[in-house]
PDB file of N, CA and C in Angstrom:
ATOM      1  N   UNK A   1      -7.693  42.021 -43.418  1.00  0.00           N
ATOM      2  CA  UNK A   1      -8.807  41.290 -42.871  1.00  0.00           C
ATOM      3  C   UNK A   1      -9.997  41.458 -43.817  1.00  0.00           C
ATOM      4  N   UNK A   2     -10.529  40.153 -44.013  1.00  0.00           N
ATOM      5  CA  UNK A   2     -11.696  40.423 -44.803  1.00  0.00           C
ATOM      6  C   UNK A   2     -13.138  40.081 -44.544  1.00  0.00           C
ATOM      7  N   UNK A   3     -14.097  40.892 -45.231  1.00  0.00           N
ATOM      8  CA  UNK A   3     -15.518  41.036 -44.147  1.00  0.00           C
ATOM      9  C   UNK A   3     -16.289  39.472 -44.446  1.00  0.00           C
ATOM     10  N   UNK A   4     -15.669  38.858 -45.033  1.00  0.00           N
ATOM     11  CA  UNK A   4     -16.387  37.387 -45.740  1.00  0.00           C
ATOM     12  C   UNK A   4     -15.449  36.642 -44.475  1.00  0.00           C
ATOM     13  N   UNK A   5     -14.477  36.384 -43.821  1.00  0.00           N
ATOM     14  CA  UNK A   5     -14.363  35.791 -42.371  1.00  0.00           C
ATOM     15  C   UNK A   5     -14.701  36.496 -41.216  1.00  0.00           C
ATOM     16  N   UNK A   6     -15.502  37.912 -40.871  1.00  0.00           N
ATOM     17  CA  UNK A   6     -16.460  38.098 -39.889  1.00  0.00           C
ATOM     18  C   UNK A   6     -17.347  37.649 -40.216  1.00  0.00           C
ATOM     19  N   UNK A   7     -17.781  37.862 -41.519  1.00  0.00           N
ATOM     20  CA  UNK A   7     -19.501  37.094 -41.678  1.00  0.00           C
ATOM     21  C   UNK A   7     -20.022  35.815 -41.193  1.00  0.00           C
ATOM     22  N   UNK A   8     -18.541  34.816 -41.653  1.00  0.00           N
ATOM     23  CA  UNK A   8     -18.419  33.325 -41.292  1.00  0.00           C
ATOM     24  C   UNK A   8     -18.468  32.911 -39.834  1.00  0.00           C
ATOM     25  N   UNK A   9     -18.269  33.416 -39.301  1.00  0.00           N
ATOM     26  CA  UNK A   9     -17.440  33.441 -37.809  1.00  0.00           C
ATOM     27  C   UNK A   9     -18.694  33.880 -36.935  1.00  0.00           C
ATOM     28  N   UNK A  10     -19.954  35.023 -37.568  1.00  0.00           N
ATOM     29  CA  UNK A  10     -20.877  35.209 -36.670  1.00  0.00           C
ATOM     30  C   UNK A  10     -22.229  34.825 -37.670  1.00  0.00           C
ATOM     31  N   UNK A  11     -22.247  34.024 -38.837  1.00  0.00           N
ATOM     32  CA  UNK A  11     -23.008  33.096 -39.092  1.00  0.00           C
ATOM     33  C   UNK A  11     -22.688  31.693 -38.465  1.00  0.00           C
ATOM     34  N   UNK A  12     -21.710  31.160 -37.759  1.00  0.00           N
ATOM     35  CA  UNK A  12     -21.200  29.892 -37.335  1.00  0.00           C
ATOM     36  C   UNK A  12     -21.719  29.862 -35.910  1.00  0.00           C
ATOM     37  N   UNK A  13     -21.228  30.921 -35.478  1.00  0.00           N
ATOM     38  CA  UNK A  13     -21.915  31.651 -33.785  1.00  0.00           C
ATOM     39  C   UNK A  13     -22.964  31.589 -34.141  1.00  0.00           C
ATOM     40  N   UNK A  14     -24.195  32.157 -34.881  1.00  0.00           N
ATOM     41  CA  UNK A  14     -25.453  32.296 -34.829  1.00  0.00           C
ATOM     42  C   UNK A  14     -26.332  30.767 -34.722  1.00  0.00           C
ATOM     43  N   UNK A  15     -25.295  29.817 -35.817  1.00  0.00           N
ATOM     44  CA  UNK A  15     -26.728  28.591 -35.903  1.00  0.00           C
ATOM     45  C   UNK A  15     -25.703  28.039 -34.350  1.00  0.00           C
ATOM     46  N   UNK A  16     -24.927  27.965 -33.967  1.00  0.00           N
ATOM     47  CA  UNK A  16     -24.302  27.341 -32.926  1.00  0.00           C
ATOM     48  C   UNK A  16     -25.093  27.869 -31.034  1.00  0.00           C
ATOM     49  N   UNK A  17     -25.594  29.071 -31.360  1.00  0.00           N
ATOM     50  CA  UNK A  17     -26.264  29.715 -30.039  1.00  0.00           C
ATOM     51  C   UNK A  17     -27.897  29.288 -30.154  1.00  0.00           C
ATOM     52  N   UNK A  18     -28.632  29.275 -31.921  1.00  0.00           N
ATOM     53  CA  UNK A  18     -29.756  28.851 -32.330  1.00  0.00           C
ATOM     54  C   UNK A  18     -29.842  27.077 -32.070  1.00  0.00           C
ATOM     55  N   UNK A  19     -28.780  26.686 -31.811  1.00  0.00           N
ATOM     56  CA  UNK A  19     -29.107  24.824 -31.722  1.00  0.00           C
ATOM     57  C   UNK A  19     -29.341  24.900 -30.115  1.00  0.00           C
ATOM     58  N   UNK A  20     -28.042  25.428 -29.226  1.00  0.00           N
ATOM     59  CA  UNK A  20     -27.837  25.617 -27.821  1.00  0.00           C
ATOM     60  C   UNK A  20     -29.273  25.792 -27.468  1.00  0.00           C
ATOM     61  N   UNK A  21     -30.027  26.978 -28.093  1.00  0.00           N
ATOM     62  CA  UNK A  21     -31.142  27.576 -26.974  1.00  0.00           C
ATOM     63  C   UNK A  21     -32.125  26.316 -27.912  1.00  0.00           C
ATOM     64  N   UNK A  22     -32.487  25.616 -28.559  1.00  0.00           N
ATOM     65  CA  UNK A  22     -33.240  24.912 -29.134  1.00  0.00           C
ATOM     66  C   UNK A  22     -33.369  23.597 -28.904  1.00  0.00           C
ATOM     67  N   UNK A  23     -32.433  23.449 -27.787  1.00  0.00           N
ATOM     68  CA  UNK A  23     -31.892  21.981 -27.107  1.00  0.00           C
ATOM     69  C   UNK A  23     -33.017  22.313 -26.397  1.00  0.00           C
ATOM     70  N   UNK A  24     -33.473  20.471 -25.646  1.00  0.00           N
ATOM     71  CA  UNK A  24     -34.490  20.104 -25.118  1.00  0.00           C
ATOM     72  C   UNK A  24     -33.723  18.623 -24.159  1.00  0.00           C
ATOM     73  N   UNK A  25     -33.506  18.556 -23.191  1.00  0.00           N
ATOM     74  CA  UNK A  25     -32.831  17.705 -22.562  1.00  0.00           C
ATOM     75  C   UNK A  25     -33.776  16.504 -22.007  1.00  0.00           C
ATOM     76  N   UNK A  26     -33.611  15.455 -22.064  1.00  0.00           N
ATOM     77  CA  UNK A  26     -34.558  14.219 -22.324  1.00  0.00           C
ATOM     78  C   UNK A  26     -35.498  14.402 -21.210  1.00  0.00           C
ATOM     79  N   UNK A  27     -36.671  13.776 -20.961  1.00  0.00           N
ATOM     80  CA  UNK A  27     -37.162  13.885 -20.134  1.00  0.00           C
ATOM     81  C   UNK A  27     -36.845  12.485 -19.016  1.00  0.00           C
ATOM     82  N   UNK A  28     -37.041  12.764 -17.791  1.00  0.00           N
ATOM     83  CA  UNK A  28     -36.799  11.635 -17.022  1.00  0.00           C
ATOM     84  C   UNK A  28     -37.881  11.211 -15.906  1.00  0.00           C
ATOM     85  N   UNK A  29     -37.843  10.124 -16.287  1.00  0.00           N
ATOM     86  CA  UNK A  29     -39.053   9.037 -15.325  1.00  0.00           C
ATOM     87  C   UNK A  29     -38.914   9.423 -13.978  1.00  0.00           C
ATOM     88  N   UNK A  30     -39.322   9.235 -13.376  1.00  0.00           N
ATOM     89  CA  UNK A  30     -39.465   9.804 -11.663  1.00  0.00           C
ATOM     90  C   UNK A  30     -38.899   8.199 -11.043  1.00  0.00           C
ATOM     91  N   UNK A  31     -38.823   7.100 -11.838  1.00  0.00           N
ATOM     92  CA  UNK A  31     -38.174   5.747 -11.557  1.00  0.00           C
ATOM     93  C   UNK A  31     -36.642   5.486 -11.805  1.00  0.00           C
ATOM     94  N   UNK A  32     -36.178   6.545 -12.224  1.00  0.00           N
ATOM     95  CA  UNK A  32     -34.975   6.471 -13.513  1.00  0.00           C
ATOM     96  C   UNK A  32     -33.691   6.323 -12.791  1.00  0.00           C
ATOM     97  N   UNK A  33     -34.069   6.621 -10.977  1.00  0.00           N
ATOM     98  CA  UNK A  33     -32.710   6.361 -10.648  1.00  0.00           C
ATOM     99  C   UNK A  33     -32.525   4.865  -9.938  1.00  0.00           C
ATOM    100  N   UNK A  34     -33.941   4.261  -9.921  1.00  0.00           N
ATOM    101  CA  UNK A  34     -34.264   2.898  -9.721  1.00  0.00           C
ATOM    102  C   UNK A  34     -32.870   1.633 -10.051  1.00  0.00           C
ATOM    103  N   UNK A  35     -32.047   1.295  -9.618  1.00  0.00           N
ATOM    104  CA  UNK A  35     -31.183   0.260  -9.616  1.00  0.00           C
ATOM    105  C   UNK A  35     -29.778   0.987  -9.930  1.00  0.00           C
ATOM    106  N   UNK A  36     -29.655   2.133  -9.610  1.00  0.00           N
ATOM    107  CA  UNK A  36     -28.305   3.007  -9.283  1.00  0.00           C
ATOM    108  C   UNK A  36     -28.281   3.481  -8.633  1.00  0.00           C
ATOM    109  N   UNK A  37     -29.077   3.301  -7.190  1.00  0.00           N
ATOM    110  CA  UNK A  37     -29.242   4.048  -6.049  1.00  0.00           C
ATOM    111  C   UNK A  37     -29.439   3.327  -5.239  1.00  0.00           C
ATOM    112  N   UNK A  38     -28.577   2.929  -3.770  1.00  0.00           N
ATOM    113  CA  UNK A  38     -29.273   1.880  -2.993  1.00  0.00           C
ATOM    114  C   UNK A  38     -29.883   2.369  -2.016  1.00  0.00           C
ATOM    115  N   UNK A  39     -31.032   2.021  -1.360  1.00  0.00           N
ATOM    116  CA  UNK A  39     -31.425   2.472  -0.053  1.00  0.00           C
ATOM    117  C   UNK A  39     -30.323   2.428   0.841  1.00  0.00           C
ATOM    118  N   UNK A  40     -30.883   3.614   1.643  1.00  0.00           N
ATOM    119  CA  UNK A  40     -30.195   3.664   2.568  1.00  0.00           C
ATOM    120  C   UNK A  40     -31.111   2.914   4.038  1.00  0.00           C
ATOM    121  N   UNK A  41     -29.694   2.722   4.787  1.00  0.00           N
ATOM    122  CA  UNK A  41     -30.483   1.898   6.175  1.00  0.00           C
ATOM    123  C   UNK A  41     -29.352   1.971   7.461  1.00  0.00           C
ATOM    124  N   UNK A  42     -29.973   2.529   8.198  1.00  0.00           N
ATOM    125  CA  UNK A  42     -29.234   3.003   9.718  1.00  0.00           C
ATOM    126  C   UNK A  42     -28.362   1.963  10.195  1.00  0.00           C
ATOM    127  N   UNK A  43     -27.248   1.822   9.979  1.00  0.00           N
ATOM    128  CA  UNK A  43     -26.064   1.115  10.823  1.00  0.00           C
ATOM    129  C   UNK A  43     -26.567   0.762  12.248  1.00  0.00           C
ATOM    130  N   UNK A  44     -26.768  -0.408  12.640  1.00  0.00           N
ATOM    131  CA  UNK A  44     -26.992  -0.523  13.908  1.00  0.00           C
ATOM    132  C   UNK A  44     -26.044   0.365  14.997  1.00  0.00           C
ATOM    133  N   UNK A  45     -26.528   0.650  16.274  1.00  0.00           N
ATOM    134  CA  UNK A  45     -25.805   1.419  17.022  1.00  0.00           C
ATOM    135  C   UNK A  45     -24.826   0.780  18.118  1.00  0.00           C
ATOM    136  N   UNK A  46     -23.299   0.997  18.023  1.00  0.00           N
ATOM    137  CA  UNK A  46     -22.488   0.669  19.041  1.00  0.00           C
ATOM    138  C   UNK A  46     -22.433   0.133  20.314  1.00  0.00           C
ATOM    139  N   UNK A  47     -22.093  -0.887  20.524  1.00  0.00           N
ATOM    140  CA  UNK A  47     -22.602  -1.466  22.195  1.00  0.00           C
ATOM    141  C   UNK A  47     -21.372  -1.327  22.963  1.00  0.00           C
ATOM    142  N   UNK A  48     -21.365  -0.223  23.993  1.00  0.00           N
ATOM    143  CA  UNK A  48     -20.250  -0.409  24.740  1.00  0.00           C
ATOM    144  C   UNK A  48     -19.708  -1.898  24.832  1.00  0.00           C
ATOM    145  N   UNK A  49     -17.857  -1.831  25.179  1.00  0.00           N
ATOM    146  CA  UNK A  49     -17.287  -2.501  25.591  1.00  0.00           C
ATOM    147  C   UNK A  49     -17.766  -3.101  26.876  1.00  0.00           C
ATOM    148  N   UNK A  50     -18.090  -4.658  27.444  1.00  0.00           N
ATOM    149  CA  UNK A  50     -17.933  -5.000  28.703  1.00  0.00           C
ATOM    150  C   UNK A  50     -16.693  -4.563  29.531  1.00  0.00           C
ATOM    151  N   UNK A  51     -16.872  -3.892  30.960  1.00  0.00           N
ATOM    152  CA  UNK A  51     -15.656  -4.206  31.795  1.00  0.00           C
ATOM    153  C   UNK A  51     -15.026  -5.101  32.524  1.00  0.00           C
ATOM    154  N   UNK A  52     -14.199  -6.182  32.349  1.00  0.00           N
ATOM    155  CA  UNK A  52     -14.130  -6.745  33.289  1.00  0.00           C
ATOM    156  C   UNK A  52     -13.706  -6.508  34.695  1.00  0.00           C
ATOM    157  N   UNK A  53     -14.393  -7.207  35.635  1.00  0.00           N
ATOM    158  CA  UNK A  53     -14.237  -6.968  37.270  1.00  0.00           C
ATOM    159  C   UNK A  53     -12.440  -6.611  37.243  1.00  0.00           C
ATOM    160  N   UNK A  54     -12.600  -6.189  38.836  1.00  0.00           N
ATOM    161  CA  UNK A  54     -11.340  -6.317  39.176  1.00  0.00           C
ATOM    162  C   UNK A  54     -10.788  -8.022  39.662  1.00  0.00           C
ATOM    163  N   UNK A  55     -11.563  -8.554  39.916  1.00  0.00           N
ATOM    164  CA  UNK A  55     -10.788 -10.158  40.244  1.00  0.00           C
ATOM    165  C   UNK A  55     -10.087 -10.680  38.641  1.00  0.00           C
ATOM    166  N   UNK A  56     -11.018 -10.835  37.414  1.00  0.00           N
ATOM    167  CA  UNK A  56     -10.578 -11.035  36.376  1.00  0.00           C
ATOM    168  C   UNK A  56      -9.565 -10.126  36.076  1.00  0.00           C
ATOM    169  N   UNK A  57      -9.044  -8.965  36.353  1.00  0.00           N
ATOM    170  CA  UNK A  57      -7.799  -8.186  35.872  1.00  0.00           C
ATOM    171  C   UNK A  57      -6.870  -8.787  36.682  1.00  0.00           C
ATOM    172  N   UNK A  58      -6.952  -8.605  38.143  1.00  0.00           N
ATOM    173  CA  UNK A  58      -5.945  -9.422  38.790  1.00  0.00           C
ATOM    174  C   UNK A  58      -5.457 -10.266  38.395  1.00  0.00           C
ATOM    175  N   UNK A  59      -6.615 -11.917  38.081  1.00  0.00           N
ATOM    176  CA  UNK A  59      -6.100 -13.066  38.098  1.00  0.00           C
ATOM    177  C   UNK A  59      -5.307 -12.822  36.455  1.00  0.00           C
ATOM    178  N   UNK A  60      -5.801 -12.264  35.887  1.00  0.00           N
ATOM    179  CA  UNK A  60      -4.770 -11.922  34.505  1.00  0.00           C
ATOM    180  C   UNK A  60      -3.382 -11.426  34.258  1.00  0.00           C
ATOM    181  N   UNK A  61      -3.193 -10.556  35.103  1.00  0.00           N
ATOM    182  CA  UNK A  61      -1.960  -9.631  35.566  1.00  0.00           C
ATOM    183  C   UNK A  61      -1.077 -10.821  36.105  1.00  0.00           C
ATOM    184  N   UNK A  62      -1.792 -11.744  36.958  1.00  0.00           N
ATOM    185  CA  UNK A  62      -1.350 -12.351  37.801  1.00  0.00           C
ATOM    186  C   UNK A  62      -0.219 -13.704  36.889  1.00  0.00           C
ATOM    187  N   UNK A  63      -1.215 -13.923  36.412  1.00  0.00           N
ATOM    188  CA  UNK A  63      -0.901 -15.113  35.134  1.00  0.00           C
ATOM    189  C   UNK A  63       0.293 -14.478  33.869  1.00  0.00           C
ATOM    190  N   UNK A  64       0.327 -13.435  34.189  1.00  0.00           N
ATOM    191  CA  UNK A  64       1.025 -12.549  33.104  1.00  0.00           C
ATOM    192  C   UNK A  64       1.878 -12.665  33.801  1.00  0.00           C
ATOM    193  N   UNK A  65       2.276 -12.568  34.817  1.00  0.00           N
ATOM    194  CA  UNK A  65       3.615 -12.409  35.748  1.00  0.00           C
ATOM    195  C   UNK A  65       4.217 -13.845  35.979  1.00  0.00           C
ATOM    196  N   UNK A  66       3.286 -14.549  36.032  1.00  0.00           N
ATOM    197  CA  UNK A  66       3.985 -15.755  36.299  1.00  0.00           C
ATOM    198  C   UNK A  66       4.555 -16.334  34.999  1.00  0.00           C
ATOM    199  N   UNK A  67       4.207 -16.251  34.073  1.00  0.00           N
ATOM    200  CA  UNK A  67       4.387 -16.930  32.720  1.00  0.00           C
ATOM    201  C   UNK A  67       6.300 -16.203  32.025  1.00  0.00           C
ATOM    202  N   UNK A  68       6.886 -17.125  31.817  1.00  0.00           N
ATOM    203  CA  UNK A  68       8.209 -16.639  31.220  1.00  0.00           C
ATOM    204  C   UNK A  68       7.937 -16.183  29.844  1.00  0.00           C
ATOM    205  N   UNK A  69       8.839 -14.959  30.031  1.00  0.00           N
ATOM    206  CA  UNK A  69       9.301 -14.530  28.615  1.00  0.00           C
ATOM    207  C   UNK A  69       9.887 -15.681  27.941  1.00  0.00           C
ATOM    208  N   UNK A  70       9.414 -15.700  26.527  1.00  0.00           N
ATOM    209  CA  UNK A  70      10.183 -16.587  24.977  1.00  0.00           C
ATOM    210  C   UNK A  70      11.454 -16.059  25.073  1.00  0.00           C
ATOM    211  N   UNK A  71      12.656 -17.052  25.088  1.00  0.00           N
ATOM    212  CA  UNK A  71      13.579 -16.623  24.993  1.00  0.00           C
ATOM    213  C   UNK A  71      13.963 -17.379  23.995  1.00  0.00           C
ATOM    214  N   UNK A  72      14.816 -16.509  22.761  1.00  0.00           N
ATOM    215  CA  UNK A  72      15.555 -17.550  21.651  1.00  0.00           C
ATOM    216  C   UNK A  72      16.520 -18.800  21.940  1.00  0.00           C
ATOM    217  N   UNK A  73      16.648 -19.541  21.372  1.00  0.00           N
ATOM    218  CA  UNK A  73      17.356 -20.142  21.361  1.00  0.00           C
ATOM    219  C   UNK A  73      18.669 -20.278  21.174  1.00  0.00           C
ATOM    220  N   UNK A  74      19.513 -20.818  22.388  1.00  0.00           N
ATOM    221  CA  UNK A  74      20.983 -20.262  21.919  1.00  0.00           C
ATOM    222  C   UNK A  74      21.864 -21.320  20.994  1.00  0.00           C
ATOM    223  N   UNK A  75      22.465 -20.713  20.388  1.00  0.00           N
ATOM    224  CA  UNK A  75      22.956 -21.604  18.972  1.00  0.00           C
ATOM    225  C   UNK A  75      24.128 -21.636  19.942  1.00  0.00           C
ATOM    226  N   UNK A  76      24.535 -23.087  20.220  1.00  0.00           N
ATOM    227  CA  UNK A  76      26.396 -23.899  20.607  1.00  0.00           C
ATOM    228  C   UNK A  76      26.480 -23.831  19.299  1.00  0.00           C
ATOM    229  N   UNK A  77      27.828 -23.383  19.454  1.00  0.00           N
ATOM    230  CA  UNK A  77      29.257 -23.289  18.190  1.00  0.00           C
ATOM    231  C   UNK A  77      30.171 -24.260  18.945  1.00  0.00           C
ATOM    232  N   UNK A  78      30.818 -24.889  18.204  1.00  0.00           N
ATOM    233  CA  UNK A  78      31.780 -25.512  18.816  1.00  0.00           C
ATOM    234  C   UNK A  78      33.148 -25.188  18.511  1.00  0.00           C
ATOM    235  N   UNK A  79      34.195 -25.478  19.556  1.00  0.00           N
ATOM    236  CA  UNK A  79      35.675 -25.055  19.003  1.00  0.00           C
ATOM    237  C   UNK A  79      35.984 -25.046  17.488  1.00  0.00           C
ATOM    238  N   UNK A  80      35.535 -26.673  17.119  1.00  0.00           N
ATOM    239  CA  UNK A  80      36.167 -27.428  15.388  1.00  0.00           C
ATOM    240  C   UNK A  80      35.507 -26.185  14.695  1.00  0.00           C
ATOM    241  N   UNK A  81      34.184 -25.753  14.830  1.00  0.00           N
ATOM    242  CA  UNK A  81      34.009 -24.883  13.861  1.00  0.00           C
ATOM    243  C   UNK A  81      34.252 -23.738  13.589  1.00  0.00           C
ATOM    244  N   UNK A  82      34.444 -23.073  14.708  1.00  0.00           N
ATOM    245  CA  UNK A  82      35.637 -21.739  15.154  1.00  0.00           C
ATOM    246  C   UNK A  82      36.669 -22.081  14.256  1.00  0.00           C
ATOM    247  N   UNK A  83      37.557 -22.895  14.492  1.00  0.00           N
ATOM    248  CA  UNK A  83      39.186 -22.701  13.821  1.00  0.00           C
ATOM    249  C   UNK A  83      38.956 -23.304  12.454  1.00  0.00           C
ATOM    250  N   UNK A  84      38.036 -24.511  11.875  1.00  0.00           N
ATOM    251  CA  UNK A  84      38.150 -24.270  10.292  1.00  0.00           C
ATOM    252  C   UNK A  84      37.923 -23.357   9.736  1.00  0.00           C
ATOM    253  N   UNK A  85      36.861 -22.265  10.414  1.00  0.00           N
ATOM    254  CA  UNK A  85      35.929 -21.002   9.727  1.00  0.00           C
ATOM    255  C   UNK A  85      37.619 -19.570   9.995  1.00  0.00           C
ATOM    256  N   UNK A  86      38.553 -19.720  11.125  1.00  0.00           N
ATOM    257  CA  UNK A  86      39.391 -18.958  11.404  1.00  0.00           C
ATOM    258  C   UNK A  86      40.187 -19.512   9.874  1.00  0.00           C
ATOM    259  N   UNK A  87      40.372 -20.839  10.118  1.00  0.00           N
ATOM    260  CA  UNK A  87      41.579 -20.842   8.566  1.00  0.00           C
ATOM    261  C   UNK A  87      41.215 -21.000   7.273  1.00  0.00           C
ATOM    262  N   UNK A  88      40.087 -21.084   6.783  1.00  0.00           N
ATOM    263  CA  UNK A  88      39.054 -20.460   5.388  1.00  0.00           C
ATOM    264  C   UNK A  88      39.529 -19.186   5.554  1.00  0.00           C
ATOM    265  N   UNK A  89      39.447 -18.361   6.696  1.00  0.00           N
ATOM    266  CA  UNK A  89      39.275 -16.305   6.610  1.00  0.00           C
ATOM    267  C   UNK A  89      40.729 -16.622   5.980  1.00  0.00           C
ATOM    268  N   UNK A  90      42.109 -17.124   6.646  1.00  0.00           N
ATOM    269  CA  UNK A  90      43.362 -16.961   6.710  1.00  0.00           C
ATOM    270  C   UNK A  90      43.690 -17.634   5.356  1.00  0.00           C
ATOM    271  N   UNK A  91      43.345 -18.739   4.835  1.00  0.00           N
ATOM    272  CA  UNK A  91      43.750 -18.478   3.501  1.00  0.00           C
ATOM    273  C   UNK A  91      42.933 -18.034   2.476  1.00  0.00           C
ATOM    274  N   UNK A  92      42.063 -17.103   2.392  1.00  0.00           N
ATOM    275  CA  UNK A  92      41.521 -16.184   1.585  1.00  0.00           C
ATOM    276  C   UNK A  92      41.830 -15.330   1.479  1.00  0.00           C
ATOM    277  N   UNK A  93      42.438 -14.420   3.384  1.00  0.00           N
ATOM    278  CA  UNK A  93      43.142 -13.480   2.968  1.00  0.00           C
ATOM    279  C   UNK A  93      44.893 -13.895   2.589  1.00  0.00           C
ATOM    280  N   UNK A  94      45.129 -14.738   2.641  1.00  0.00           N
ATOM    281  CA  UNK A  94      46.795 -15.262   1.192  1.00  0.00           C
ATOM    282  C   UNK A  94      46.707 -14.959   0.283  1.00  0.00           C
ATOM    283  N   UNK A  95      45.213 -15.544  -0.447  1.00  0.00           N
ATOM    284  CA  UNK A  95      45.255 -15.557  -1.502  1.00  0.00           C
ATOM    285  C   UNK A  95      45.021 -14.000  -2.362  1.00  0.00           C
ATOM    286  N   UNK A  96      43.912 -13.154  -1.156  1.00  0.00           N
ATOM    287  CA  UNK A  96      44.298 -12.010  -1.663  1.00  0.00           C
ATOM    288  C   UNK A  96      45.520 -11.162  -1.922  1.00  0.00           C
ATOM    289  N   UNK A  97      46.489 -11.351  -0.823  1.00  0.00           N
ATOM    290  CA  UNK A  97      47.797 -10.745  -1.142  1.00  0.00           C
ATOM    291  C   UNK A  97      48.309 -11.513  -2.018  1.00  0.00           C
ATOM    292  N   UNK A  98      48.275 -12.306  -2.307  1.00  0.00           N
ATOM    293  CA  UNK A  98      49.373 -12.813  -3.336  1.00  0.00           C
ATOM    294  C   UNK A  98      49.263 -12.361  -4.707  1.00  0.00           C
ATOM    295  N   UNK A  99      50.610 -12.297  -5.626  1.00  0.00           N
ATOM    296  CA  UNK A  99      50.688 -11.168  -6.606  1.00  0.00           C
ATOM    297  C   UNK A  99      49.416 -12.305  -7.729  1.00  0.00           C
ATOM    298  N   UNK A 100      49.106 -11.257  -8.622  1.00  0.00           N
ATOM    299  CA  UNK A 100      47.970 -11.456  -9.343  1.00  0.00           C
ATOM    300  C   UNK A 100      49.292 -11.952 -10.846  1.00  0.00           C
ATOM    301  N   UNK A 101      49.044 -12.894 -11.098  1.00  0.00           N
ATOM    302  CA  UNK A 101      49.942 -13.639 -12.515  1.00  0.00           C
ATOM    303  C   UNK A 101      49.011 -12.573 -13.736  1.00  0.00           C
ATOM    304  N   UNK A 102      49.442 -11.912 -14.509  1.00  0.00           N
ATOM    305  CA  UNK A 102      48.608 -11.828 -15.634  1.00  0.00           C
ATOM    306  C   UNK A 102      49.352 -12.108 -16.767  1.00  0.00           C
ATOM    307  N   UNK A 103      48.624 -12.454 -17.841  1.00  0.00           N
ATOM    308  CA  UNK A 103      48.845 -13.452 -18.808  1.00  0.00           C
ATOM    309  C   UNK A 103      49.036 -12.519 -20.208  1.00  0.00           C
ATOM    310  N   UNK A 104      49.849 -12.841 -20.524  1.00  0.00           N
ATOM    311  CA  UNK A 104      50.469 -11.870 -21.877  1.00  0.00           C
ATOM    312  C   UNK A 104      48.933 -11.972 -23.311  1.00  0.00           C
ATOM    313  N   UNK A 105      48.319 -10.748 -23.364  1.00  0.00           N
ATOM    314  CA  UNK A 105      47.486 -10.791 -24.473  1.00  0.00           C
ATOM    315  C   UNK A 105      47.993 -11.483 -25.926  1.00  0.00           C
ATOM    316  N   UNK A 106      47.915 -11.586 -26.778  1.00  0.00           N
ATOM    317  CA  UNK A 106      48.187 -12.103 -28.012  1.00  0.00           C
ATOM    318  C   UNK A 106      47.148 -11.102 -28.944  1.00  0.00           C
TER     319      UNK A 106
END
C-alpha cells in the first residue's frame, strides 16, 4: 500500500466535504408553489337517502309479484333433425373404425 493513494483518497474527500458544506440551495419565492398546488375546497356534505312510505314499498312488492319471470325461449327440434344429426354421428363413427390405407413412401 502506498501513502500517495491515502493522500489521494483524503485530498478527494476533503474538496468533496469543502463543496458539500459550501453549497447554498436556491432561494425560493414565497409564490413558487403557485400553479402546482390546487386549493383546496370542502366536498359538499352527504344528504341522506329519502325513505319511501310504506304504501310505495307495498305497491312495489306488489307489482314485483305480479310481474312474470323472463323465461328463455324454448328451441323445437324436430324429429328430421334428430335422425340426420343421429346418421352424420353414425357415419363418422365408420369412418373412424375403418382401417386407415397408408400409402407406400418412395
Amino acid at each position: 500500500m502506498s501513502t500517495s493513494a491515502v493522500a489521494r483518497k483524503d485530498l478527494v474527500q476533503e474538496l468533496y466535504l469543502k463543496e458539500v458544506k459550501s453549497y447554498k440551495a436556491p432561494e425560493r419565492s414565497a409564490d413558487a408553489h403557485k400553479g402546482q398546488v390546487r386549493e383546496f375546497t370542502q366536498p359538499p356534505k352527504p344528504t341522506a337517502p329519502s325513505m319511501p312510505s310504506s304504501s310505495e314499498v307495498a305497491s312495489q312488492l306488489e307489482a314485483y309479484t305480479a310481474s312474470e319471470p323472463d323465461a328463455p325461449e324454448k328451441v323445437s327440434s324436430s324429429a328430421e333433425e334428430d335422425v340426420t344429426e343421429q346418421q352424420d354421428v353414425n357415419e363418422y363413427l365408420k369412418e373412424l373404425q375403418a382401417d386407415v390405407k397408408v400409402e407406400a413412401h418412395h
